[in-house]
PDB file of N, CA and C in Angstrom:
ATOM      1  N   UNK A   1      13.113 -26.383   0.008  1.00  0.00           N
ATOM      2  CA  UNK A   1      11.803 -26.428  -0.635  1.00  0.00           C
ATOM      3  C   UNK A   1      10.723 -26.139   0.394  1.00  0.00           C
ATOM      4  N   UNK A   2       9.617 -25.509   0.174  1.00  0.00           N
ATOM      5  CA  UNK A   2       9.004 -24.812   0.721  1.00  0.00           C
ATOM      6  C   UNK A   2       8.032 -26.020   0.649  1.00  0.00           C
ATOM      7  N   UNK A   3       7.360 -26.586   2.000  1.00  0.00           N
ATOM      8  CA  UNK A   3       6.183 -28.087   1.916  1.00  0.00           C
ATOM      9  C   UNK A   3       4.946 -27.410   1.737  1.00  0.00           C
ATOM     10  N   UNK A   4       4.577 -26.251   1.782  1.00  0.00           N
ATOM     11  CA  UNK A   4       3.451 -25.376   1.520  1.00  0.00           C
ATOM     12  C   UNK A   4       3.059 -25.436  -0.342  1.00  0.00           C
ATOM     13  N   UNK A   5       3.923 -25.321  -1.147  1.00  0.00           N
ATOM     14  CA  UNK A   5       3.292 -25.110  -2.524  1.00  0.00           C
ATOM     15  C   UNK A   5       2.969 -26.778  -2.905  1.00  0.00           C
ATOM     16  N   UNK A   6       2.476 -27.952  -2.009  1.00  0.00           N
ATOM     17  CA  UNK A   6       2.373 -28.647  -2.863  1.00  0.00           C
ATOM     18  C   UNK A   6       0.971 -29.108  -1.807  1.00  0.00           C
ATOM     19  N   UNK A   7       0.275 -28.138  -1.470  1.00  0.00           N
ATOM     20  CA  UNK A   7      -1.146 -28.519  -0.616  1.00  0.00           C
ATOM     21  C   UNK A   7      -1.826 -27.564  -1.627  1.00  0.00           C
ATOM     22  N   UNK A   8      -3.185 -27.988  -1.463  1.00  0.00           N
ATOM     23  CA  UNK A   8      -4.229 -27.743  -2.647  1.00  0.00           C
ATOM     24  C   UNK A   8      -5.366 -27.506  -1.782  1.00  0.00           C
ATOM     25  N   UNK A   9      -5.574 -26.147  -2.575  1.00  0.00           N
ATOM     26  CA  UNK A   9      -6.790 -25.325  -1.787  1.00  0.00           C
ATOM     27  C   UNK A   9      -7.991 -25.403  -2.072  1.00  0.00           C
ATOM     28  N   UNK A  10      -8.778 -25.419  -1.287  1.00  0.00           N
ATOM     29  CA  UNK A  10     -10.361 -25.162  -1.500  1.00  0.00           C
ATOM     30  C   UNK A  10     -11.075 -24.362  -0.938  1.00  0.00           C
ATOM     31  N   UNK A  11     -12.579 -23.962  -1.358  1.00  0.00           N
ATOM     32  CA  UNK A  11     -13.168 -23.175  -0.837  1.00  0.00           C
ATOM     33  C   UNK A  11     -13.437 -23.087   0.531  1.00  0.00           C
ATOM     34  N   UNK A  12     -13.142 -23.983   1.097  1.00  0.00           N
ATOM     35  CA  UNK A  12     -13.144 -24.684   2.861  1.00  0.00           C
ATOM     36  C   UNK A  12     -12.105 -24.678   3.531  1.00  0.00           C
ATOM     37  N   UNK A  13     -10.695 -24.499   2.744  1.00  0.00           N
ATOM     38  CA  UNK A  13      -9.536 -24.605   3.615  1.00  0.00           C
ATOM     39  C   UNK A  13      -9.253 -23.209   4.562  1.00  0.00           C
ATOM     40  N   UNK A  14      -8.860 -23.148   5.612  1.00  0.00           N
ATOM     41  CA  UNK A  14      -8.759 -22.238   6.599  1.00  0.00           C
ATOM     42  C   UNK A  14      -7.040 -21.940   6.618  1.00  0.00           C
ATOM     43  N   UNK A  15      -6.880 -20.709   6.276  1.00  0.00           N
ATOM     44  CA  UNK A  15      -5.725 -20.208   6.189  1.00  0.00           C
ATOM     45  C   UNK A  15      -5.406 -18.712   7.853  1.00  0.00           C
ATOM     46  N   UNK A  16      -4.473 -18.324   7.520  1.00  0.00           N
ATOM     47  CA  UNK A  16      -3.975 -17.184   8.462  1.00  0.00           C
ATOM     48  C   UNK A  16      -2.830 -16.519   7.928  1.00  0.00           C
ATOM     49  N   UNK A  17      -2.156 -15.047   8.549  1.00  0.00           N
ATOM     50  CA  UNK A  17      -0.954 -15.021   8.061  1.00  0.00           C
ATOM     51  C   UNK A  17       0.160 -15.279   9.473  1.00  0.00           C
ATOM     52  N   UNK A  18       1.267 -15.448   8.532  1.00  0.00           N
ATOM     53  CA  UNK A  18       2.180 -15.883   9.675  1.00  0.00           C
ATOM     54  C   UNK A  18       2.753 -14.393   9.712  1.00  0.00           C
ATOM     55  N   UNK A  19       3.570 -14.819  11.499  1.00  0.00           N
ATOM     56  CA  UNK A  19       3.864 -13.863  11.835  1.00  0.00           C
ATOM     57  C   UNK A  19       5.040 -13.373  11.081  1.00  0.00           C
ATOM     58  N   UNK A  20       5.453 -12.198  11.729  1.00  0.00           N
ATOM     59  CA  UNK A  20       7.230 -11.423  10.954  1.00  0.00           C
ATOM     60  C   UNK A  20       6.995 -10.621  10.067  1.00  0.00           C
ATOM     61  N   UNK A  21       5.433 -10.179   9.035  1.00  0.00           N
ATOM     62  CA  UNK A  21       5.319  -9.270   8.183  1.00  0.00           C
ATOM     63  C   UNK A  21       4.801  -8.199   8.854  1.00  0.00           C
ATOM     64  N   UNK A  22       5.283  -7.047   8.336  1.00  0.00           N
ATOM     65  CA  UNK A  22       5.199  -5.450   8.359  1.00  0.00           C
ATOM     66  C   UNK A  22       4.432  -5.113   7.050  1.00  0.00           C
ATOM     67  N   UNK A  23       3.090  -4.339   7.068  1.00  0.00           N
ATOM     68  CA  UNK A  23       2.174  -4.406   5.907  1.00  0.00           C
ATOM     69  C   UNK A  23       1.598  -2.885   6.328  1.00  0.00           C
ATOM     70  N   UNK A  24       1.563  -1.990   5.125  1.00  0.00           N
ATOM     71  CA  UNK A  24       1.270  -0.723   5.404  1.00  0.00           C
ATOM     72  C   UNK A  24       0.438  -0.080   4.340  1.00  0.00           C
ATOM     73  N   UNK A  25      -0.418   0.789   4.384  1.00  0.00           N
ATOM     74  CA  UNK A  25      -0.655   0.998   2.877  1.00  0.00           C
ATOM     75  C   UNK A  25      -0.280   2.290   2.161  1.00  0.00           C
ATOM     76  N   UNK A  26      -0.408   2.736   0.779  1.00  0.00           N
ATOM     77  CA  UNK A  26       0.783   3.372   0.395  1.00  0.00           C
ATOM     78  C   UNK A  26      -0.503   3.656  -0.860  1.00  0.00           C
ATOM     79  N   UNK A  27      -0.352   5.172  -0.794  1.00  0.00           N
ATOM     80  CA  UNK A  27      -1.587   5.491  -1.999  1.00  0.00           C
ATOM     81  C   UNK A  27      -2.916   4.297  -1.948  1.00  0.00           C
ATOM     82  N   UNK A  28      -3.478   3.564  -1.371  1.00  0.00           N
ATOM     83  CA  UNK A  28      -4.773   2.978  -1.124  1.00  0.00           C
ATOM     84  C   UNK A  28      -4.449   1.403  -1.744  1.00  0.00           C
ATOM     85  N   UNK A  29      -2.830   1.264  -1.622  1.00  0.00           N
ATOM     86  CA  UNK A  29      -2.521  -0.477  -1.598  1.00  0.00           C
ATOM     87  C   UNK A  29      -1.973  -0.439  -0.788  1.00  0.00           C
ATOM     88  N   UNK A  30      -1.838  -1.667  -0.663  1.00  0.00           N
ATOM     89  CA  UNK A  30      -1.331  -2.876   0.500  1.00  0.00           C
ATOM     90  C   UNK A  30       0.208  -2.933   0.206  1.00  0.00           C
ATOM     91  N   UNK A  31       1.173  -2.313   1.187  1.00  0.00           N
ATOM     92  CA  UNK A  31       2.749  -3.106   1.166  1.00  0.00           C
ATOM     93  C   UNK A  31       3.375  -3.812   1.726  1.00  0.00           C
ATOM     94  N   UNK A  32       3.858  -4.755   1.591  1.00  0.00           N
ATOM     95  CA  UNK A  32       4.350  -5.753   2.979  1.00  0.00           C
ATOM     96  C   UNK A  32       6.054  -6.008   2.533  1.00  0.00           C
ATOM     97  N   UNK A  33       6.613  -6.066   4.148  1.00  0.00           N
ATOM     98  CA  UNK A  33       8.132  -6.272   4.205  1.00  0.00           C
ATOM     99  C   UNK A  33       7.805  -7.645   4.869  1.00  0.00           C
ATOM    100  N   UNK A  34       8.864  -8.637   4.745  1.00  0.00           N
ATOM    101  CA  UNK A  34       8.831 -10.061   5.212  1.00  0.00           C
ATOM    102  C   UNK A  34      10.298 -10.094   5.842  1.00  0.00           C
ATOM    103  N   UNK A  35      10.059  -9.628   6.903  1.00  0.00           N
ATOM    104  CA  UNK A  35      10.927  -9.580   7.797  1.00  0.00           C
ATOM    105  C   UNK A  35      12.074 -10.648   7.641  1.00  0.00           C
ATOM    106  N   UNK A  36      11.765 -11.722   7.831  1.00  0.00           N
ATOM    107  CA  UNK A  36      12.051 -12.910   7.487  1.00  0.00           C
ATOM    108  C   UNK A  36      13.295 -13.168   6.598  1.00  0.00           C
ATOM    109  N   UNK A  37      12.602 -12.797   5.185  1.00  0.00           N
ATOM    110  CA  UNK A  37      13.377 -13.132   3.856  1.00  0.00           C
ATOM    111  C   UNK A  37      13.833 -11.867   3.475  1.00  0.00           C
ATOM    112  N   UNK A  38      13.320 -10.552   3.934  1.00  0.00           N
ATOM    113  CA  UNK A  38      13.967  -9.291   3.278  1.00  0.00           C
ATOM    114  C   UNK A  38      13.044  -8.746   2.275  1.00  0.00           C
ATOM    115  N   UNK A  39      12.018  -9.840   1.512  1.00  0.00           N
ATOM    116  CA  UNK A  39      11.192  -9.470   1.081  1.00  0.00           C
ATOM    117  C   UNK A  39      10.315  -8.568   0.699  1.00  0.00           C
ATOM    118  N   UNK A  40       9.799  -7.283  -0.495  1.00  0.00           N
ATOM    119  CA  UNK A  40       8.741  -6.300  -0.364  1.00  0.00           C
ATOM    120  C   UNK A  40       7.940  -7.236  -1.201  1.00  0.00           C
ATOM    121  N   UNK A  41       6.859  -7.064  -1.121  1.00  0.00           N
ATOM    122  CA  UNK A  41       5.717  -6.796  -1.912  1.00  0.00           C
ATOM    123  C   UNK A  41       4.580  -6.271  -2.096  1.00  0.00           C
ATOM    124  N   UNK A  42       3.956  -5.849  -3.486  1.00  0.00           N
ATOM    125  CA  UNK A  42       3.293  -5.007  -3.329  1.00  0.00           C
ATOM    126  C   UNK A  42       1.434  -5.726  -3.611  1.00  0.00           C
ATOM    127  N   UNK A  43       0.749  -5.978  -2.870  1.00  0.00           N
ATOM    128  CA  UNK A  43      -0.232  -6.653  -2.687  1.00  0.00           C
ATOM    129  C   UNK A  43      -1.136  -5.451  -3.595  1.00  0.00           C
ATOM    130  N   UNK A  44      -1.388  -4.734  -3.996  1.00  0.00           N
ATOM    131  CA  UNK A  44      -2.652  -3.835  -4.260  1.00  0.00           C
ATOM    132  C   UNK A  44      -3.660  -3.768  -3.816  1.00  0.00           C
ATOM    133  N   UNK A  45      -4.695  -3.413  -4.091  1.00  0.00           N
ATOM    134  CA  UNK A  45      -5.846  -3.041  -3.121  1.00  0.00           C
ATOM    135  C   UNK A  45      -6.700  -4.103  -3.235  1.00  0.00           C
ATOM    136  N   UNK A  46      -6.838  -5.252  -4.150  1.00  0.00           N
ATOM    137  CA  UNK A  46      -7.945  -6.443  -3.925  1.00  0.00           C
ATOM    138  C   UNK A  46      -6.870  -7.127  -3.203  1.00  0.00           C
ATOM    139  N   UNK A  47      -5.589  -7.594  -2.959  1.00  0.00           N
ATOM    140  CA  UNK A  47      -4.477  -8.139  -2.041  1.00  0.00           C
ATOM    141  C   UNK A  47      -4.203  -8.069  -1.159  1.00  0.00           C
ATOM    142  N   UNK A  48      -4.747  -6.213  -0.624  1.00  0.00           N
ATOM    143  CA  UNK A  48      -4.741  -5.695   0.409  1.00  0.00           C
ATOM    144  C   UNK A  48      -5.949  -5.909   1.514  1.00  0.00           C
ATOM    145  N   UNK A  49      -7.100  -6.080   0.629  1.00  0.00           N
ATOM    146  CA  UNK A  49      -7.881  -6.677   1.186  1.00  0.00           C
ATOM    147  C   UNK A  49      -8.367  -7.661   1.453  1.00  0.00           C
ATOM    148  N   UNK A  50      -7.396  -8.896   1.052  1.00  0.00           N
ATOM    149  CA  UNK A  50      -7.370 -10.481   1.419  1.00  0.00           C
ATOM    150  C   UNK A  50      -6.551 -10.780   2.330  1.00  0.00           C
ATOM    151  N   UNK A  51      -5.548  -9.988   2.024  1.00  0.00           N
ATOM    152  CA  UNK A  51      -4.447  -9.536   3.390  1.00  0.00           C
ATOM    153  C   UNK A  51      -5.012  -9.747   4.998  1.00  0.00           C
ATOM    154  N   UNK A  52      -5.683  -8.469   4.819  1.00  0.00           N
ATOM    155  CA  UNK A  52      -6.448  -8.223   5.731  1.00  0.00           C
ATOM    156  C   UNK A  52      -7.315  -9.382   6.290  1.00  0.00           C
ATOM    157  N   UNK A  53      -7.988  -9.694   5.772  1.00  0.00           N
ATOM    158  CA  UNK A  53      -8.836 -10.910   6.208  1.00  0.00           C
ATOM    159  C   UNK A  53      -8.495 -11.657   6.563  1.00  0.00           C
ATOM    160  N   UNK A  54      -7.038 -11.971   5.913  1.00  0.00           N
ATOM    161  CA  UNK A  54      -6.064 -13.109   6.467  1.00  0.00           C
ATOM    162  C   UNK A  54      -5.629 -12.765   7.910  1.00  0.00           C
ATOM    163  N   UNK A  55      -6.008 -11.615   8.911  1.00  0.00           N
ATOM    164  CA  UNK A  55      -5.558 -11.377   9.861  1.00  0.00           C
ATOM    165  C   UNK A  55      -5.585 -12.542  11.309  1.00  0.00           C
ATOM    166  N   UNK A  56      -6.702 -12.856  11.398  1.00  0.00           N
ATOM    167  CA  UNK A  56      -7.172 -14.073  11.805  1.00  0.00           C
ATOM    168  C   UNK A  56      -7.778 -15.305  10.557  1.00  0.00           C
ATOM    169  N   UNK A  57      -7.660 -16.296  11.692  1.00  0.00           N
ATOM    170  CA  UNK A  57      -7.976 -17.400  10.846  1.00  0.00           C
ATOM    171  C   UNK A  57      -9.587 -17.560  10.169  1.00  0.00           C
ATOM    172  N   UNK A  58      -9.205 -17.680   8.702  1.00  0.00           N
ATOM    173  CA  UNK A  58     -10.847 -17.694   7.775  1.00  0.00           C
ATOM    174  C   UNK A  58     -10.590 -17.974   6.814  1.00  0.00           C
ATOM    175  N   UNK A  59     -11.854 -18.942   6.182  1.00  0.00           N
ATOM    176  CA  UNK A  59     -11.548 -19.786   4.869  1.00  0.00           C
ATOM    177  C   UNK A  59     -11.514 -19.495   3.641  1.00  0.00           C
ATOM    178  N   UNK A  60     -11.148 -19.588   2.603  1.00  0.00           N
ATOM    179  CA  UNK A  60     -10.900 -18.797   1.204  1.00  0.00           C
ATOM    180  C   UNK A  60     -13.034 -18.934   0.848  1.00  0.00           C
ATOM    181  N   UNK A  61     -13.575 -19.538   1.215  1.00  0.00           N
ATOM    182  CA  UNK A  61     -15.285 -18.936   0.692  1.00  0.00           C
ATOM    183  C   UNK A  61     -15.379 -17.544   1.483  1.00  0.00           C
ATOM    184  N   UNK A  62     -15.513 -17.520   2.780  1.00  0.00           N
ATOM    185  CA  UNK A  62     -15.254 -16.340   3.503  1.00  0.00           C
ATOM    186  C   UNK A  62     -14.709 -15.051   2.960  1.00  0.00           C
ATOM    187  N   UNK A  63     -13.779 -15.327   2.457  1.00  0.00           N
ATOM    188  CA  UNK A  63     -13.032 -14.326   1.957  1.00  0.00           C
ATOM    189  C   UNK A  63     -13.623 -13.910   0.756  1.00  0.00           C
ATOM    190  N   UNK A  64     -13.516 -14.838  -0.209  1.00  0.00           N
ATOM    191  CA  UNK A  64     -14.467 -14.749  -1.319  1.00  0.00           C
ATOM    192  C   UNK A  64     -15.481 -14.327  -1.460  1.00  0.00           C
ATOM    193  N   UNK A  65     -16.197 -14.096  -0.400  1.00  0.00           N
ATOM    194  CA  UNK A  65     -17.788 -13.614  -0.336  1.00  0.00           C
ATOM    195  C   UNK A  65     -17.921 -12.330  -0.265  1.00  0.00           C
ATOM    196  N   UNK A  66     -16.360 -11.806   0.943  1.00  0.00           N
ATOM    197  CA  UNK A  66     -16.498 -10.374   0.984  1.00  0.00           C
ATOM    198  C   UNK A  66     -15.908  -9.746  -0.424  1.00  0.00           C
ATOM    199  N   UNK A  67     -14.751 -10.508  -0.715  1.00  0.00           N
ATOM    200  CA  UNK A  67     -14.225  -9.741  -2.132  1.00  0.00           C
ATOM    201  C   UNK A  67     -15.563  -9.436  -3.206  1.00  0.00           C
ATOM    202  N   UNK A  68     -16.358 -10.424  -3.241  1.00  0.00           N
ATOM    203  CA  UNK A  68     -17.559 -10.338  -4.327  1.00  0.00           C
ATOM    204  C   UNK A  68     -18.172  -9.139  -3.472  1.00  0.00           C
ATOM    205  N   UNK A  69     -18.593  -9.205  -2.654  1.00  0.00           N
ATOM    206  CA  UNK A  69     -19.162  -7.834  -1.795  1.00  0.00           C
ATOM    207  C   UNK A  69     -18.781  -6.635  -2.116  1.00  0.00           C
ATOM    208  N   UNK A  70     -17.612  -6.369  -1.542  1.00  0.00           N
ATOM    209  CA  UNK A  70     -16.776  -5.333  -2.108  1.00  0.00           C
ATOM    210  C   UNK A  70     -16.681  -4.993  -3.555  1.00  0.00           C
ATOM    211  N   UNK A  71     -15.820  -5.757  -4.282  1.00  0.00           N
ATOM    212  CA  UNK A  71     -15.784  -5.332  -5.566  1.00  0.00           C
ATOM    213  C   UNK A  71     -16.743  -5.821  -6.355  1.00  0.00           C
ATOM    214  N   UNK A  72     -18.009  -6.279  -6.150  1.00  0.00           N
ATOM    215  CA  UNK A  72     -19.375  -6.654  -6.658  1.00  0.00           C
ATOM    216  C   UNK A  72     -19.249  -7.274  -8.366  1.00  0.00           C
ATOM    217  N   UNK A  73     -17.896  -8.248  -7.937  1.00  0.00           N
ATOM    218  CA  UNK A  73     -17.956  -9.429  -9.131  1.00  0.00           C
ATOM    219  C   UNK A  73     -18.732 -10.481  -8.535  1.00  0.00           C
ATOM    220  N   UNK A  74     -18.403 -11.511  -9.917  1.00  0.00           N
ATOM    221  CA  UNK A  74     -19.344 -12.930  -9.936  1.00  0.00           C
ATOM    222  C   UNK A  74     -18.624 -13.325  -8.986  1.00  0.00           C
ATOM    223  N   UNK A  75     -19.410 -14.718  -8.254  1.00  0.00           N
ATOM    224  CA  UNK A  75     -19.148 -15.373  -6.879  1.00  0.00           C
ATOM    225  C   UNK A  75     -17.410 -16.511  -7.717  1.00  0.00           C
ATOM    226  N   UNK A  76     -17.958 -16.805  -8.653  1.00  0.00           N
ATOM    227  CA  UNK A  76     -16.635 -17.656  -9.454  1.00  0.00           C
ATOM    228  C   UNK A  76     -15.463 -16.846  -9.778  1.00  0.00           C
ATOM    229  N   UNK A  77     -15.491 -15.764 -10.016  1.00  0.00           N
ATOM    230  CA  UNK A  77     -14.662 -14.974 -10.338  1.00  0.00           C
ATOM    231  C   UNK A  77     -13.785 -14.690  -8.899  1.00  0.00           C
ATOM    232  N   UNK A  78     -14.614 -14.056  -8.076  1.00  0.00           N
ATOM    233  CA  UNK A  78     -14.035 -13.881  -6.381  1.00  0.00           C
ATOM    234  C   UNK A  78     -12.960 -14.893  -6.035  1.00  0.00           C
ATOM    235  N   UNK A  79     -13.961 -16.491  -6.155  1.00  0.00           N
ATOM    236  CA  UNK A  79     -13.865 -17.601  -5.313  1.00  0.00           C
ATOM    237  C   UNK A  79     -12.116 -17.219  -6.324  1.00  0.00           C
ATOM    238  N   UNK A  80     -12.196 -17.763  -7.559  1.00  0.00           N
ATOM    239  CA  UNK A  80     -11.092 -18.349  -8.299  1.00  0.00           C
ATOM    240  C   UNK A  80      -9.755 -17.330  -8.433  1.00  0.00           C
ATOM    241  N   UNK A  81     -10.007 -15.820  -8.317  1.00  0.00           N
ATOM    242  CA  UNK A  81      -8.492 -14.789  -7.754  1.00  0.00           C
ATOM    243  C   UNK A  81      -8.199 -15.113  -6.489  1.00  0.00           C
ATOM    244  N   UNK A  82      -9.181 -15.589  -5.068  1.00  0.00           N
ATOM    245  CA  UNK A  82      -8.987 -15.357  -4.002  1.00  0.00           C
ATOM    246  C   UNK A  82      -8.027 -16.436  -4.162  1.00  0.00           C
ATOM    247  N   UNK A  83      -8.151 -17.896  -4.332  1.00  0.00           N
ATOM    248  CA  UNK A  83      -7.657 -19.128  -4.230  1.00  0.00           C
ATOM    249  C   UNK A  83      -6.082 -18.989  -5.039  1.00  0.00           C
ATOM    250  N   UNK A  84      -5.875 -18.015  -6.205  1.00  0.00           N
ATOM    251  CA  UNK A  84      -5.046 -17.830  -6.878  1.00  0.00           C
ATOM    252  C   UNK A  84      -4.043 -17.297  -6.080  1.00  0.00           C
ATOM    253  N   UNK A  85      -4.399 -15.869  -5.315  1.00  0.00           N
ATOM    254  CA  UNK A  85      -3.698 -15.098  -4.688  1.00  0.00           C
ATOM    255  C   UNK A  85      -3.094 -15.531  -3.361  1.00  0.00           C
ATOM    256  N   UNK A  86      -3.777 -16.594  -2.541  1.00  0.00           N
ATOM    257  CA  UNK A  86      -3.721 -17.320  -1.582  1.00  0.00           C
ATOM    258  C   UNK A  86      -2.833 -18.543  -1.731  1.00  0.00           C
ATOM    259  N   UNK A  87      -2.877 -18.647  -2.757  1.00  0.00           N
ATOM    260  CA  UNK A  87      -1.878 -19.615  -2.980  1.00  0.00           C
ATOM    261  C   UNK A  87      -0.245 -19.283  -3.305  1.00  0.00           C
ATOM    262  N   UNK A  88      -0.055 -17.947  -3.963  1.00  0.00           N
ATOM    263  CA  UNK A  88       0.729 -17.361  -4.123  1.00  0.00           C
ATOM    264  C   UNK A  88       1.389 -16.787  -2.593  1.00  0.00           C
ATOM    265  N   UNK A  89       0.766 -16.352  -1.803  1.00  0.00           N
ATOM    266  CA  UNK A  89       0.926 -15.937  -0.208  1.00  0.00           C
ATOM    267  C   UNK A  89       1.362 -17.540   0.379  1.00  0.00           C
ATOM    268  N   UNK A  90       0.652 -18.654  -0.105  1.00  0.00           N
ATOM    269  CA  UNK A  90       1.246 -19.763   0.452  1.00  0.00           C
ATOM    270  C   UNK A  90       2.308 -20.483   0.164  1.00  0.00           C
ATOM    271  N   UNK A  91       2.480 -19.700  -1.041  1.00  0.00           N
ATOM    272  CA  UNK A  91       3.810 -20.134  -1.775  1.00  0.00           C
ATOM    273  C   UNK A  91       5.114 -19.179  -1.455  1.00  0.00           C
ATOM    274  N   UNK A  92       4.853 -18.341  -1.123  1.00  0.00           N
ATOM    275  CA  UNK A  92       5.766 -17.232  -0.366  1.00  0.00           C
ATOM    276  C   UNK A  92       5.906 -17.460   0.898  1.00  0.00           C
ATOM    277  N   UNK A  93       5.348 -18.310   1.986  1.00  0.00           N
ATOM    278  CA  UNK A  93       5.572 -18.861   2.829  1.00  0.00           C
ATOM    279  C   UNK A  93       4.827 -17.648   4.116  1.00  0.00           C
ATOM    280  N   UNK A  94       3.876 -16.633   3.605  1.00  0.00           N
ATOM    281  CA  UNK A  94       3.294 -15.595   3.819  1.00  0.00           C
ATOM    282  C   UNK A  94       2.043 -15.726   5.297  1.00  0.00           C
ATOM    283  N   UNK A  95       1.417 -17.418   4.693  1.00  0.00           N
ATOM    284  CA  UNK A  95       0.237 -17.568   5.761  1.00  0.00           C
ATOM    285  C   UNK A  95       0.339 -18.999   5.544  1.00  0.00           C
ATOM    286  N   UNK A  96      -0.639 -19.875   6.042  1.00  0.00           N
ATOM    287  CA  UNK A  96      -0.614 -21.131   6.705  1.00  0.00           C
ATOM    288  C   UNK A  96      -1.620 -21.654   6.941  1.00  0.00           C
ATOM    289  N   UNK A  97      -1.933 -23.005   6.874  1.00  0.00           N
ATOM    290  CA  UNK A  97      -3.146 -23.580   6.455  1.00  0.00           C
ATOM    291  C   UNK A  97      -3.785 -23.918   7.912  1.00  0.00           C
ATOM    292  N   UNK A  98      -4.841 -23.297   8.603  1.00  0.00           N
ATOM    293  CA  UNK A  98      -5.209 -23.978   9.952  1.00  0.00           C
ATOM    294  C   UNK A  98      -5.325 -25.221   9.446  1.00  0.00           C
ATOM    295  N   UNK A  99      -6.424 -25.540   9.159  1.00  0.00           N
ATOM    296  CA  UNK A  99      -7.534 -26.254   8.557  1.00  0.00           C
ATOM    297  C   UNK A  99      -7.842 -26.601   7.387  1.00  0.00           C
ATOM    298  N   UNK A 100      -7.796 -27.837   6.631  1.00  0.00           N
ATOM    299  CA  UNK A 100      -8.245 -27.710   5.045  1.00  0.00           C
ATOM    300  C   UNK A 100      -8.756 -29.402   4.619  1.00  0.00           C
ATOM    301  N   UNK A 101      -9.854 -29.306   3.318  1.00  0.00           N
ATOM    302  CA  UNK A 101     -10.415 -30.816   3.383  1.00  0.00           C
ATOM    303  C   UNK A 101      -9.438 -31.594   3.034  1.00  0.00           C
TER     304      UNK A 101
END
């Protein structure tokens, strides 16, 4: 069991990705191999660009702010895919919580 899917995220928690993924992009998405588990997946281009952010350590508002930037949705809308998708990456065992309330 993976001790990661049972921590609960907020707009403040500070995430990263862990190491061992290979991430490339492929027609203007995001692909990642997980070295690890054998793993593909295919992140797409708002995934690809949380991905990214996830390169160093930064908190899901952070992130959220640029996604609303970028794809110039509502700040709730951003905040609530980013936290979705991040959690899914944390549930895949993908990235890792520096920091969180």
């Amino acid at each position: 069991m993976n001790m990661n899917t049972t921590e609960v995220l907020s707009l403040d928690s500070v995430l990263v990705q862990r190491e061992g993924n290979i991430a490339s992009d492929m027609d203007g998405e995001k692909v990642m191999l997980n070295v690890k588990n054998g793993k593909y997946y295919n992140l797409g281009e708002v995934g690809g660009e949380i991905w990214e952010a996830l390169a160093s350590p930064v908190s899901i508002r952070q992130i959220a702010g640029k996604m609303q930037e970028i794809f110039e949705v509502p700040a709730e809308l951003a905040q609530q895919d980013v936290i979705d998708f991040v959690q899914n990456l944390l549930n895949e065992d993908l990235v890792s919580i520096v920091s969180g309330p």
